[in-house]
Protein backbone atom coordinates (compact mmCIF):
# COMPACT_ATOMS: atom_id res chain seq x y z
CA UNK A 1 48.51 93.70 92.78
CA UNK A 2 46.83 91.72 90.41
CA UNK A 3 46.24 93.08 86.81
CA UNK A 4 42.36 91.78 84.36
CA UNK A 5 42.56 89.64 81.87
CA UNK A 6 39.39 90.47 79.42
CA UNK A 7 36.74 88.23 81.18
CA UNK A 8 37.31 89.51 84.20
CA UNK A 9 40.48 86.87 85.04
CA UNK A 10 42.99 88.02 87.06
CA UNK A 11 46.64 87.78 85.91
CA UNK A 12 49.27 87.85 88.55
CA UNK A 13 51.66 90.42 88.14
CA UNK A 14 55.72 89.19 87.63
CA UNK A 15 57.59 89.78 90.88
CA UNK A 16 59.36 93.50 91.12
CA UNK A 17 63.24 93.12 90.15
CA UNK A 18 65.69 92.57 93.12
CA UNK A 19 68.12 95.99 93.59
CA UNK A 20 71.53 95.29 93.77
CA UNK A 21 73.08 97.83 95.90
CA UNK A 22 76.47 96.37 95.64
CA UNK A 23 77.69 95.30 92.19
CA UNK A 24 80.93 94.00 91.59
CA UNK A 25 82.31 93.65 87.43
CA UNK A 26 85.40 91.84 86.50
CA UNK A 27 87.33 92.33 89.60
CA UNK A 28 91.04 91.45 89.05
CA UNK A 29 93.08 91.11 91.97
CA UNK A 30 96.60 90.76 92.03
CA UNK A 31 99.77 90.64 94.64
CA UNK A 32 102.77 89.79 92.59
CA UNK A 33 102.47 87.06 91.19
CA UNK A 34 99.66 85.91 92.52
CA UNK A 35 96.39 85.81 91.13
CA UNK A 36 93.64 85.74 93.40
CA UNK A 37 90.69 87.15 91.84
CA UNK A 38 90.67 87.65 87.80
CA UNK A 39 87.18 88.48 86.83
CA UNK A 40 84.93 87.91 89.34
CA UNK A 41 81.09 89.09 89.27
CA UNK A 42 78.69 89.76 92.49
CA UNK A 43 75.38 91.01 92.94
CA UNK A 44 74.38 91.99 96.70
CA UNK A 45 70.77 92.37 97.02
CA UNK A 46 68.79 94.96 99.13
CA UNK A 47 67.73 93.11 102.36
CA UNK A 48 69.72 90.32 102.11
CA UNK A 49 71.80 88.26 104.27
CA UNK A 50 74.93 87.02 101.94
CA UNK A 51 77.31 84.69 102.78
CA UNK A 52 80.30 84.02 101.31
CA UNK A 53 82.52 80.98 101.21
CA UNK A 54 85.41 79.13 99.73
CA UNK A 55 88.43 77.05 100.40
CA UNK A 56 91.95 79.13 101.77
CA UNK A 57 93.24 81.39 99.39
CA UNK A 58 90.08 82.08 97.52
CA UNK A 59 90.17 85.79 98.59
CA UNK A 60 86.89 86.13 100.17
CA UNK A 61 88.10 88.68 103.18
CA UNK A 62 90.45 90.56 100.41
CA UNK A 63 87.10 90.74 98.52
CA UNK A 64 85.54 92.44 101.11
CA UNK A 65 88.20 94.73 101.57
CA UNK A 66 88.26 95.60 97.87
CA UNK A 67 84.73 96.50 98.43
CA UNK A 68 84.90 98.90 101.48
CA UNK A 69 87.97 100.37 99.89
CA UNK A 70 90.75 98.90 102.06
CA UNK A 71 92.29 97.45 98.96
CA UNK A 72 92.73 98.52 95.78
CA UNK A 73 92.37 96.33 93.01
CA UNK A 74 94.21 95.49 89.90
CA UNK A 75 91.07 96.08 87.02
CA UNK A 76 87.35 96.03 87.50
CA UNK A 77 84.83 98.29 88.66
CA UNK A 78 82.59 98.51 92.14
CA UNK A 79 79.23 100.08 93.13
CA UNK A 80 78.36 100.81 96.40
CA UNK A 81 74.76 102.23 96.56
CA UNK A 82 74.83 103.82 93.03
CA UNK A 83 78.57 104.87 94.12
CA UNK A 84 81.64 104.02 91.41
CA UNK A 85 83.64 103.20 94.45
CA UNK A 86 86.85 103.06 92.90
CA UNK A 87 87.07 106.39 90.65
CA UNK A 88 84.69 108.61 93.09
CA UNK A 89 85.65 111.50 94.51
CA UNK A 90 86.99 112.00 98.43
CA UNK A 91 83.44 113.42 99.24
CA UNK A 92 81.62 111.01 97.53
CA UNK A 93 83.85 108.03 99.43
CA UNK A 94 83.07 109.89 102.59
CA UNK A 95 79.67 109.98 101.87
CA UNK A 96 79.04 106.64 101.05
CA UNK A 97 81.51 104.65 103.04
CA UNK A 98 79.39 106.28 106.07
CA UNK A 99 76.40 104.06 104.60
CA UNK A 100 78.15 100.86 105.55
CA UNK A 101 79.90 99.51 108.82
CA UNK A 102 82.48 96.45 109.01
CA UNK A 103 82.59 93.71 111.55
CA UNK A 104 86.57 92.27 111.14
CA UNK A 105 87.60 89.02 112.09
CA UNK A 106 88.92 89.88 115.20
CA UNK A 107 86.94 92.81 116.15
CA UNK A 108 89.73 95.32 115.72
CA UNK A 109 89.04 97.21 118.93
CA UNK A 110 91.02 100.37 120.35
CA UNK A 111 92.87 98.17 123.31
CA UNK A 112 93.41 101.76 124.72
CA UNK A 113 89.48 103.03 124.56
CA UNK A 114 86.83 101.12 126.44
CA UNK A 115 83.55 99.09 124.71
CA UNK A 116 81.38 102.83 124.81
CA UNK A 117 84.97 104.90 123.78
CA UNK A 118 85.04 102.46 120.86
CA UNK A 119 81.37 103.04 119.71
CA UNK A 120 81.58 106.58 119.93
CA UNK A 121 84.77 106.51 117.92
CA UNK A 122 82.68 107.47 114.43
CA UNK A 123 80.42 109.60 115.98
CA UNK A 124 82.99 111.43 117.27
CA UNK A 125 85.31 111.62 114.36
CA UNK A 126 82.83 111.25 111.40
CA UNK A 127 80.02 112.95 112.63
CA UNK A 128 81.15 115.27 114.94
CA UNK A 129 78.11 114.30 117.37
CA UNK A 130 78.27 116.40 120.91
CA UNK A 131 79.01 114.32 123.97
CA UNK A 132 76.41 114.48 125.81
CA UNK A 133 74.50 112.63 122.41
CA UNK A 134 77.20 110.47 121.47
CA UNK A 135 77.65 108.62 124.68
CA UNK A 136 73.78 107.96 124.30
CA UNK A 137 73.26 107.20 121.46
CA UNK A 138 76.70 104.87 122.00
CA UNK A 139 75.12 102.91 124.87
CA UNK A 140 72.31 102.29 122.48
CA UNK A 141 74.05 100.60 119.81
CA UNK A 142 76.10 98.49 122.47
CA UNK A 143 72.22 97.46 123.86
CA UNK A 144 71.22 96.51 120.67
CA UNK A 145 74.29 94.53 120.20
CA UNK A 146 73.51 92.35 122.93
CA UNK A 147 76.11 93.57 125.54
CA UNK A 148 75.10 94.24 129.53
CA UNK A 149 75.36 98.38 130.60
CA UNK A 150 77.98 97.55 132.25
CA UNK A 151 79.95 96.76 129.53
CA UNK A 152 80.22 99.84 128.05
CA UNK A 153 83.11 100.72 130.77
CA UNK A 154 85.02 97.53 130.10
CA UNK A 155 87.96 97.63 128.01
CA UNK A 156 88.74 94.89 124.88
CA UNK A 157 90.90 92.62 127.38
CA UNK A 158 88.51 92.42 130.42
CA UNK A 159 85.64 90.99 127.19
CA UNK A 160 85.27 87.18 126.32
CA UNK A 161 85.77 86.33 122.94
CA UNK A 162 81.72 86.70 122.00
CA UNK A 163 81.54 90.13 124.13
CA UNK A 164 84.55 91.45 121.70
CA UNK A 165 82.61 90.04 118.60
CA UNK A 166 79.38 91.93 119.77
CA UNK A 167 81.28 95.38 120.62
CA UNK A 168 83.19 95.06 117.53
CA UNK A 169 79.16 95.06 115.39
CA UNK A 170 78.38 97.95 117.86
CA UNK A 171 80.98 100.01 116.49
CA UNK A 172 79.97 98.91 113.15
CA UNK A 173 76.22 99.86 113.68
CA UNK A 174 77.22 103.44 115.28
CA UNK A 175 76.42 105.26 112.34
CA UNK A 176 73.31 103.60 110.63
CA UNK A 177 74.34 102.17 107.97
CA UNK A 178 72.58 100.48 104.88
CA UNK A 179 75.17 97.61 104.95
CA UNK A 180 76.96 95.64 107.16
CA UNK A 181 80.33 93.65 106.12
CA UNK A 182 81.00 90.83 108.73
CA UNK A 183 84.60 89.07 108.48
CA UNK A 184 84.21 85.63 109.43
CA UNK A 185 81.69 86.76 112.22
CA UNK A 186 81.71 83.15 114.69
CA UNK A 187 85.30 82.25 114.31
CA UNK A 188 86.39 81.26 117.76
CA UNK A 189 83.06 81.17 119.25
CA UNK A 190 81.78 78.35 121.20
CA UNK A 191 78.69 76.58 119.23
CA UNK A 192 76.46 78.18 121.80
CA UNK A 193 78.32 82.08 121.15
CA UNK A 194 78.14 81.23 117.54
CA UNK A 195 74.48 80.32 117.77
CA UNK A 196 73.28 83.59 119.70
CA UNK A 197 75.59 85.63 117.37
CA UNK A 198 73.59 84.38 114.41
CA UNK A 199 70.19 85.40 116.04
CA UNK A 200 71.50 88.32 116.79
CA UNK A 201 72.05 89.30 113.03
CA UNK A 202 68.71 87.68 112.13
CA UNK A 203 67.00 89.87 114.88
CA UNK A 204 69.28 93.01 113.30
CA UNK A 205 68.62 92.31 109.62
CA UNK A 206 64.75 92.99 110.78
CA UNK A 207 64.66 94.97 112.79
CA UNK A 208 66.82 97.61 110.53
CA UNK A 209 66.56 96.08 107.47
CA UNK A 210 70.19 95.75 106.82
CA UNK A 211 71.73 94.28 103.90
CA UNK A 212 74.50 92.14 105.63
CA UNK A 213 77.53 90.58 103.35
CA UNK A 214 78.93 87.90 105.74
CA UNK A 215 82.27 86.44 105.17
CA UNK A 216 81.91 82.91 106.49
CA UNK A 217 82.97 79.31 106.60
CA UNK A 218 80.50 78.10 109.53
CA UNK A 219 78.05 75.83 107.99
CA UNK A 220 75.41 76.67 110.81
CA UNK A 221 75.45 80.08 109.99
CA UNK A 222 74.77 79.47 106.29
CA UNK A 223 72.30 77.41 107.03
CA UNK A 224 70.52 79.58 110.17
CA UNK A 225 71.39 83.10 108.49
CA UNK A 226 71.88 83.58 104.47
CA UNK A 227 69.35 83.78 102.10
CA UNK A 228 71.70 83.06 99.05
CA UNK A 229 75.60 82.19 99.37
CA UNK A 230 78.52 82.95 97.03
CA UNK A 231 81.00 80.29 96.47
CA UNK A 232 84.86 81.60 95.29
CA UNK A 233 86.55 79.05 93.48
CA UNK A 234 88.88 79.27 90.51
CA UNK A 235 89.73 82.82 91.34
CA UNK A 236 85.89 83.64 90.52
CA UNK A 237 82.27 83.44 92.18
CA UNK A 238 81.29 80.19 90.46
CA UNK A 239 78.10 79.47 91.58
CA UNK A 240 75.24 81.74 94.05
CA UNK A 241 72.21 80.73 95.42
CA UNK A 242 70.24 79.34 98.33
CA UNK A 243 71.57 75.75 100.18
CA UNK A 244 69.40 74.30 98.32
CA UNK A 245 70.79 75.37 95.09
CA UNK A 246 73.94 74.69 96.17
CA UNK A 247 73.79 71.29 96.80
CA UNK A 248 72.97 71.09 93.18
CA UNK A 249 76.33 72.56 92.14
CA UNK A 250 78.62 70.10 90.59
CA UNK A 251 81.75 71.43 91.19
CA UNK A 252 84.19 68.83 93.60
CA UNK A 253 84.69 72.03 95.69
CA UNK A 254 81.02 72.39 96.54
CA UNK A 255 79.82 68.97 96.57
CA UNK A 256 82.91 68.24 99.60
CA UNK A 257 82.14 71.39 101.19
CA UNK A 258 77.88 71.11 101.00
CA UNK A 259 77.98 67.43 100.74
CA UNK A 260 81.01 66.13 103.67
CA UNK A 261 80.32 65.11 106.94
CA UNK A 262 79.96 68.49 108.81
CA UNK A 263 77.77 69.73 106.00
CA UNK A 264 75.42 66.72 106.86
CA UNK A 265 75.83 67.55 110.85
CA UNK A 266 74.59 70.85 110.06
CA UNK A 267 71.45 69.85 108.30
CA UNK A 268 70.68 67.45 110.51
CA UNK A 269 70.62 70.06 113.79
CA UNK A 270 69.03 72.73 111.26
């Protein structure tokens, strides 16, 4: 849309404001003695693929976990989709936490339930979806996750490493949700896993226009996936932006991490 000038120019109109959907304010965490977060800031926009990084210690899983409520921190405030996650009520938590879905680390599969059992997990227990339903709509989400029908009878131990990754983001998908939370999403996988894991998320993020917060220290992914990264250093995010921006960033931290030899491996292949 272009607005008139008098004269008949056109003026172009200033781009529409981003929404955050998640916004984090002075987060303070705190385990002892230990101080690993003490007023940290973070917008997550609508649409967007963010990654976040920094060195061991910096707290970026027990940041995510603040965020989907499995921790709860010392001072600072949350939103979730409008949501004041950390004084809502029970309904309110229920409501919202069924707008997001987390990836962890490991997968953190039911060894005991196979790869469909898993999926249908939260539609079972959440959304009370009848069987006949559920197991559909299960063997959906594992197709779009990349997985062969015939893994949906497999359990967690008969899976390679990638398979467990991609049944783990099934689960996580089972109940439509806005947002995705992916806990160092690669780790383990074999540059050519890692690779079809990351198109895999691309191919999500448009196909369902997910927001995605991605918990990550794999430069490829940065580099093939995020449109802006978060950097935690100094018990804060210091710096966010695209890779480009971030190889502006003059803090030692960034420049080793953006700047080192892998860093310049990854741009090369990219």
């Amino acid at each position: 849309m272009r607005a008139e000038r008098p004269g008949g120019a056109a003026r172009a109109e200033p781009p529409a404001p981003r929404e955050a959907i998640i916004e984090v304010r002075g987060l303070v965490n705190r385990f002892g003695s230990q101080v690993v977060h003490n007023g940290l800031d973070l917008d997550v926009y609508r649409g967007e693929v963010l990654g976040i990084v920094g060195g061991s210690g910096s707290g970026k899983s027990v940041l995510m976990r603040s965020i989907v409520g499995l921790n709860r921190p010392t001072a600072g405030s949350i939103k979730v989709l409008g949501v004041d996650v950390l004084n809502a009520t029970e309904p309110e938590i229920e409501a919202v936490s069924r707008r997001w879905g987390v990836l962890f680390q490991h997968a953190a599969l039911f060894s005991s339930l196979t790869v469909q059992q898993n999926v249908e997990a939260p539609l079972r227990e959440v959304m009370h979806v009848v069987a006949p339903l559920r197991k559909a709509l299960a063997r959906l989400k594992i197709s779009m996750a990349g997985l062969p029908p015939d893994a949906c009878g497999k359990y967690p131990s008969e899976l390679s490493g990638g398979m467990q990754k991609r049944a783990g983001l099934a689960r996580a998908l089972a109940l439509d949700p806005a947002i995705v939370f992916l806990d160092e999403p690669t780790a383990g996988l074999d540059p050519i896993g890692a690779d079809a894991f990351d198109q895999l998320i691309r191919e999500l993020r448009g196909s369902l226009g997910l927001t995605v917060f991605m918990v990550t220290h794999d430069l490829d992914t940065l580099h093939a996936v995020c449109d802006r990264i978060a950097v935690l250093a100094h018990r804060k995010v210091i710096a966010t932006g695209t890779m480009a921006d971030m190889l502006k960033v003059r803090d030692p931290w960034v420049q080793e991490y953006f700047h080192g030899p892998r860093a310049r491996a990854a741009m090369a292949d990219g």
